[in-house]
Protein backbone atom coordinates (compact mmCIF):
# COMPACT_ATOMS: atom_id res chain seq x y z
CA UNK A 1 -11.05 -2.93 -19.06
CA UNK A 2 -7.46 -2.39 -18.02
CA UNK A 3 -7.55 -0.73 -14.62
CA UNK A 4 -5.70 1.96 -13.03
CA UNK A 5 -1.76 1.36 -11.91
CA UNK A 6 -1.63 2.15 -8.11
CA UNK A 7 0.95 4.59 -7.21
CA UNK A 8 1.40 5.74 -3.45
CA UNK A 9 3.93 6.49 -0.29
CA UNK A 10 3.42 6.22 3.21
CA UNK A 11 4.94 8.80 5.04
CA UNK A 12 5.95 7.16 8.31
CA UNK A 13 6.48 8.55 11.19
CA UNK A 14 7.58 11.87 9.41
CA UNK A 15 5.72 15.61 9.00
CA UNK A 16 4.25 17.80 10.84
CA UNK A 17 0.91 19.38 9.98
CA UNK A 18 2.99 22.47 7.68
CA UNK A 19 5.19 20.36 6.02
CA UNK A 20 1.67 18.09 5.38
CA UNK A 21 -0.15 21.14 3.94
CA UNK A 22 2.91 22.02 1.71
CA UNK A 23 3.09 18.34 0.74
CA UNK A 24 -0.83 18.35 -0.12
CA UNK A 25 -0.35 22.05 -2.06
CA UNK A 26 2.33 20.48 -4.52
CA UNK A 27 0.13 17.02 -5.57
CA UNK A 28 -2.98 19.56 -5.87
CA UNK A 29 -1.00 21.49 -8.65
CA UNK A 30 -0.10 18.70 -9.96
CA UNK A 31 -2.16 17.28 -13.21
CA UNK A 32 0.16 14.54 -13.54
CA UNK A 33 -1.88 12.29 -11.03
CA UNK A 34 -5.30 13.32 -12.50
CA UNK A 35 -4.15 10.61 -15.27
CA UNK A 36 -6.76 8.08 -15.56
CA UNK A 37 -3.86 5.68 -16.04
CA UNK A 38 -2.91 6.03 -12.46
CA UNK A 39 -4.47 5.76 -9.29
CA UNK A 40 -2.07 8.19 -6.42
CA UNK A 41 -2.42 7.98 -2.91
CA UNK A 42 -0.63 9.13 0.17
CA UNK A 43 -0.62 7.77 3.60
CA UNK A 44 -0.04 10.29 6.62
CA UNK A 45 0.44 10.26 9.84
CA UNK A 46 -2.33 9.93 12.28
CA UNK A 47 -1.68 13.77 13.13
CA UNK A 48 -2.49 15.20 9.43
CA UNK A 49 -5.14 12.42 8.46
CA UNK A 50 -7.79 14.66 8.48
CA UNK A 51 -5.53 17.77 7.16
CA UNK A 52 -4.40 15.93 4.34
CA UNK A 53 -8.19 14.43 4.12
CA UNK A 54 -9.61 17.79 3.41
CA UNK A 55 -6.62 19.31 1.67
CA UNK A 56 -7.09 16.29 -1.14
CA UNK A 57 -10.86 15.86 -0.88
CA UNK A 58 -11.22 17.40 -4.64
CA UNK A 59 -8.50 15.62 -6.56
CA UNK A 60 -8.30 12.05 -7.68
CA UNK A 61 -5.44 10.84 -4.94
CA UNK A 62 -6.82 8.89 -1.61
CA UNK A 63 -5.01 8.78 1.20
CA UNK A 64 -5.04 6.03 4.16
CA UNK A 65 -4.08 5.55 7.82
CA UNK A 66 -1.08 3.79 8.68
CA UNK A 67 -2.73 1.27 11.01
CA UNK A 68 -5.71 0.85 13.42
CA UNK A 69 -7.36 -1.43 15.75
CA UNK A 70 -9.95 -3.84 15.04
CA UNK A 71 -12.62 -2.85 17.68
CA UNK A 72 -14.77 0.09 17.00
CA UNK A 73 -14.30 1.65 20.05
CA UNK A 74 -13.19 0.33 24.09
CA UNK A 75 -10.67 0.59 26.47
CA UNK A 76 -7.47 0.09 24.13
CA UNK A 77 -5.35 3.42 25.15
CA UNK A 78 -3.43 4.81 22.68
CA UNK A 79 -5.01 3.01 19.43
CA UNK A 80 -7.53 4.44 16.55
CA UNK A 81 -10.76 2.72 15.49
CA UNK A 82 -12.15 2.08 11.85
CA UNK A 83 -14.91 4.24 12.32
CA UNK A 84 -12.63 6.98 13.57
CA UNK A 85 -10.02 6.44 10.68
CA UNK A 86 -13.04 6.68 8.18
CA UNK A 87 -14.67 9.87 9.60
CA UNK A 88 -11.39 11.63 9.19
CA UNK A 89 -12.26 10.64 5.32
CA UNK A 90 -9.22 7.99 4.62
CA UNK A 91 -10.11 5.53 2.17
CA UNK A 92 -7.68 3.08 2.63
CA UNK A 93 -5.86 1.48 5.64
CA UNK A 94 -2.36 0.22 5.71
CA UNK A 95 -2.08 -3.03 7.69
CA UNK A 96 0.91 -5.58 8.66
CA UNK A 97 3.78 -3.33 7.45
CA UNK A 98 6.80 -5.67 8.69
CA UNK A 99 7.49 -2.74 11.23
CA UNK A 100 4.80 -3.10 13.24
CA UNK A 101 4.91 -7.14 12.64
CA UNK A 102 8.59 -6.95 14.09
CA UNK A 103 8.80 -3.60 16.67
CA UNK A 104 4.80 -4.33 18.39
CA UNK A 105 4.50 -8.07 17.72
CA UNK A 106 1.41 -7.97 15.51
CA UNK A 107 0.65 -11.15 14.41
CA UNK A 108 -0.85 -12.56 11.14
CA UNK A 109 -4.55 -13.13 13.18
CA UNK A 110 -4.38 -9.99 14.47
CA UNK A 111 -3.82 -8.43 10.67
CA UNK A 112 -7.10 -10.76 9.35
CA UNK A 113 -9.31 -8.68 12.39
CA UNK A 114 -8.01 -5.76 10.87
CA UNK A 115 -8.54 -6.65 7.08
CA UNK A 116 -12.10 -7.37 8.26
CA UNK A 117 -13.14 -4.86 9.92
CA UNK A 118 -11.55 -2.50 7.82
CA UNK A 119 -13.75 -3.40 4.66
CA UNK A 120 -16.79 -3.51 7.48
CA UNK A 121 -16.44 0.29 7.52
CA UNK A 122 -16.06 0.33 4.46
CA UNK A 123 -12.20 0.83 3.88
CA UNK A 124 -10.07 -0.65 1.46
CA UNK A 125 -7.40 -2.82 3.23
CA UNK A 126 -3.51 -2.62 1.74
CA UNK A 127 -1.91 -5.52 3.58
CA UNK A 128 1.69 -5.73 2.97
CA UNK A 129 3.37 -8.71 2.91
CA UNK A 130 7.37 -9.85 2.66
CA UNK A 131 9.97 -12.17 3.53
CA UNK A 132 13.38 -11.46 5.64
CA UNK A 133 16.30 -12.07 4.40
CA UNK A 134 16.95 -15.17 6.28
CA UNK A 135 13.89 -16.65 4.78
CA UNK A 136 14.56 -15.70 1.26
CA UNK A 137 17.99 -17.33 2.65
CA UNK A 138 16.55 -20.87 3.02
CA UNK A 139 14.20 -20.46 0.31
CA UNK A 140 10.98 -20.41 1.88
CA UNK A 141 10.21 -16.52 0.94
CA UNK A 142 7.43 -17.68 -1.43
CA UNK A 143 5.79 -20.04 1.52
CA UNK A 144 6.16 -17.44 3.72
CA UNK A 145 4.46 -14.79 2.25
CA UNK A 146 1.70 -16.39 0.84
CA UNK A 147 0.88 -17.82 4.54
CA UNK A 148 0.77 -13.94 5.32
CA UNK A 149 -1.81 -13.35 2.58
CA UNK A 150 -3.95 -16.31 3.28
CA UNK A 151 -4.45 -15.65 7.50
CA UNK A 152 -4.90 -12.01 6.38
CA UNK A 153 -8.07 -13.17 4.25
CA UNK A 154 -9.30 -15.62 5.91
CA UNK A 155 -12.77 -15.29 6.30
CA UNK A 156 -13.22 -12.52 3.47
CA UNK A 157 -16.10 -13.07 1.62
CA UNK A 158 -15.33 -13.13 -2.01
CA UNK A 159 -17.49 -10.01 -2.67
CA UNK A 160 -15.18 -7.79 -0.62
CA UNK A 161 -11.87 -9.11 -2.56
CA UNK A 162 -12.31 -6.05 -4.90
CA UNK A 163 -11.54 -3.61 -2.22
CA UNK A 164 -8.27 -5.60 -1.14
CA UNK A 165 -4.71 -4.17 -2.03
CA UNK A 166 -1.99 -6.51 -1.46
CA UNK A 167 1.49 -4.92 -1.44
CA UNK A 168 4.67 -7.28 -1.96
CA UNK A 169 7.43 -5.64 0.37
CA UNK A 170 10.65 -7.82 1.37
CA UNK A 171 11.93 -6.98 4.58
CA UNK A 172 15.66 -7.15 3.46
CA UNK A 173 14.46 -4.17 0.81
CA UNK A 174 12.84 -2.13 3.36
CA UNK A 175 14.45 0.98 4.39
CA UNK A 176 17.30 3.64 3.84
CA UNK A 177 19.72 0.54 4.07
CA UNK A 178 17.71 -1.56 2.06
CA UNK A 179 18.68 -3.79 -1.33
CA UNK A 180 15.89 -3.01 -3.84
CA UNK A 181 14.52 -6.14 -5.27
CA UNK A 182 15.49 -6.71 -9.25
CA UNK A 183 12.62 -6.89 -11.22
CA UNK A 184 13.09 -10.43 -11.97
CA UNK A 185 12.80 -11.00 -8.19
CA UNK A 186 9.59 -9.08 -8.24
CA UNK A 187 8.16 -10.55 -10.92
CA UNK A 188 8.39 -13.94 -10.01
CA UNK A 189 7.41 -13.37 -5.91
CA UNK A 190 4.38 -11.60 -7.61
CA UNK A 191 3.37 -14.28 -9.91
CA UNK A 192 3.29 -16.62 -6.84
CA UNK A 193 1.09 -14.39 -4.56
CA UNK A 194 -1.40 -14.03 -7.92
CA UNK A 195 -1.52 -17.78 -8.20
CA UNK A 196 -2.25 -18.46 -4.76
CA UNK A 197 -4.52 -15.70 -3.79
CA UNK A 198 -8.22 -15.99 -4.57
CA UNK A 199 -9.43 -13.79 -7.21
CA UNK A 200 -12.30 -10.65 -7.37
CA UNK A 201 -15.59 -11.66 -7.76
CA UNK A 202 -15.71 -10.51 -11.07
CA UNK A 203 -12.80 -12.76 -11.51
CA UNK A 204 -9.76 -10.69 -11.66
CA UNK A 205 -6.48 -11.01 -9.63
CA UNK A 206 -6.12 -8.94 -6.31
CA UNK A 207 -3.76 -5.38 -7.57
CA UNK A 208 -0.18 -6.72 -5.74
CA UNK A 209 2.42 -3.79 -5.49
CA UNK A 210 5.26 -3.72 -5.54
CA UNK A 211 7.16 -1.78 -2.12
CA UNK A 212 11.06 -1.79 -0.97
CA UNK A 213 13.54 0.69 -2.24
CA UNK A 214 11.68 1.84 -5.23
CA UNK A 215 13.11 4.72 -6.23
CA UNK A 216 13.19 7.18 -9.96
CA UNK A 217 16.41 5.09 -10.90
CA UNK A 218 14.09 1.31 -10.67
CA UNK A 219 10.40 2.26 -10.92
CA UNK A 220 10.00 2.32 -14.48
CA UNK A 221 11.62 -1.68 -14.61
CA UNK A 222 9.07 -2.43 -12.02
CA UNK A 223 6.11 -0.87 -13.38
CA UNK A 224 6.90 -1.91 -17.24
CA UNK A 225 6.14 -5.69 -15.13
CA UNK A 226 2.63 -7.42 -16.11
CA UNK A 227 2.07 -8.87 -12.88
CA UNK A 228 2.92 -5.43 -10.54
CA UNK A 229 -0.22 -3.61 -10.42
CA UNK A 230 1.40 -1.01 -8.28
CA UNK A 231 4.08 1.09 -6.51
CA UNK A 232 4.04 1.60 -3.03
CA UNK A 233 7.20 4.15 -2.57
CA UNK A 234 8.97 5.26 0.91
CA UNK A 235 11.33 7.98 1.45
CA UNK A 236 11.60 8.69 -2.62
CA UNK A 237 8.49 9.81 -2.44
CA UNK A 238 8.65 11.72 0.81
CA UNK A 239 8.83 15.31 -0.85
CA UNK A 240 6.02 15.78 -3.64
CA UNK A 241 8.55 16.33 -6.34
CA UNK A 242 9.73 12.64 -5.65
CA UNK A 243 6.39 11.21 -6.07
CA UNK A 244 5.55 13.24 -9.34
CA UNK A 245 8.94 12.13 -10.84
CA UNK A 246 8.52 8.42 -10.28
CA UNK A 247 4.67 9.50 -11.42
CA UNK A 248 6.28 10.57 -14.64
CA UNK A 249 8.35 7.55 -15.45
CA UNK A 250 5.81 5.32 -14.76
CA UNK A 251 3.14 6.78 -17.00
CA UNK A 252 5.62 6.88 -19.43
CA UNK A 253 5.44 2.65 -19.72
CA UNK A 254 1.68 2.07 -18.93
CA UNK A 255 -0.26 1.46 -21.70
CA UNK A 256 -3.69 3.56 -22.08
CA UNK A 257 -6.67 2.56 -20.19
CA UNK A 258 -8.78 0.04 -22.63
């Protein structure tokens, strides 16, 4: 059973609740990402979690929270909980984006809390992973981010694997100034992370995506890939009409479900 191609943006730190609701109003419309070929999903702020929550509750596309903490509740001022990210109704988490690894100095034991008690309330961890440019420099971008993915599942039992989303994201590709990665550079970084990471129980490879500059002009390249099982987009995607063009192009080299 071929499963469905992951296809998603996190918004940042962008949108207020309007723009959300406007945002939310075009992907409803939208039959494009009612494809059982693709699975959409859109990460808000913390501000329009629930909004966008409710606003997508009755279409196929889940949406996520850009971090939290790993305690369920306590005197940690300022951060979110699991249980509070789940009773807005996200489905997924984002975790270790290299902006909060580099701007709030989370580390690579502090993501694995996260991962873990993320699937504890039942939430499916996307734990992105990537190399600077220094490191792909000196050649140890492989080492480097497959150290990320191991601390971040340590301690996973092999029954929660299935929920895990593992997205591929090299720093020096990250951003409006960033150098998208060519497909060749993709391809192999992702082969690596599939050979090194355990797989499902029912024995099939963790879904690694692909995120850093993807954009309508590269996401067909990237998708057409065997070993990307996923787009995660940034500010292409950051009106809807973005995200349902790169939606278009990528359906457009998936093969139909089996």
């Amino acid at each position: 059973m071929t499963t469905p191609f992951w296809l998603g943006t996190s918004w940042k730190m962008n949108k207020t609740l309007g723009e959300a609701a406007d945002y939310c109003a075009a992907l409803r419309d939208a039959e494009l990402l009612r494809d059982p070929r693709m699975q959409g999903f859109v990460i808000p702020p913390f501000t329009a979690l629930s909004e966008v929550c409710r606003a997508l509750a009755d279409t196929p596309v889940m949406v996520g929270a850009q971090n939290m903490h790993w305690a369920d509740s306590g005197a940690y001022t300022g951060e979110v909980s699991p249980p509070m990210v789940r009773d807005c109704g996200a489905d997924i988490v984002e975790l270790g984006h290299s902006e909060r690894r580099e701007s709030f100095n989370e580390t690579d034991t502090a993501i694995n809390r996260k991962v873990k008690a993320a699937l504890a309330q039942g939430l499916r961890p996307l734990i992105c992973v990537g190399e600077t440019a220094e490191e792909k420099a000196l050649g140890v971008a492989a080492d480097t981010v497959i150290r990320q993915c191991r601390i971040a599942l340590s301690d996973v039992p092999d029954e929660a694997m299935n929920r895990v989303l593992i997205a591929y994201e090299p720093v020096w590709a990250i951003g409006e100034h960033g150098t998208p990665a060519t497909a060749e550079d993709a391809g192999w970084m992702h082969r690596r992370i599939r050979e090194a990471l355990p797989t499902t129980a029912q024995g099939t490879p963790l879904p690694v995506l692909y995120g850093g500059s993807v954009n309508l002009a590269n996401c067909a390249e990237l998708a057409a890939l065997p070993e990307v099982a996923g787009l995660f987009i940034g500010r292409s995607a950051w009106q809807p009409e973005g995200l349902l063009g790169i939606a278009e192009r990528v359906l457009e080299v998936r093969r139909p479900l089996a």
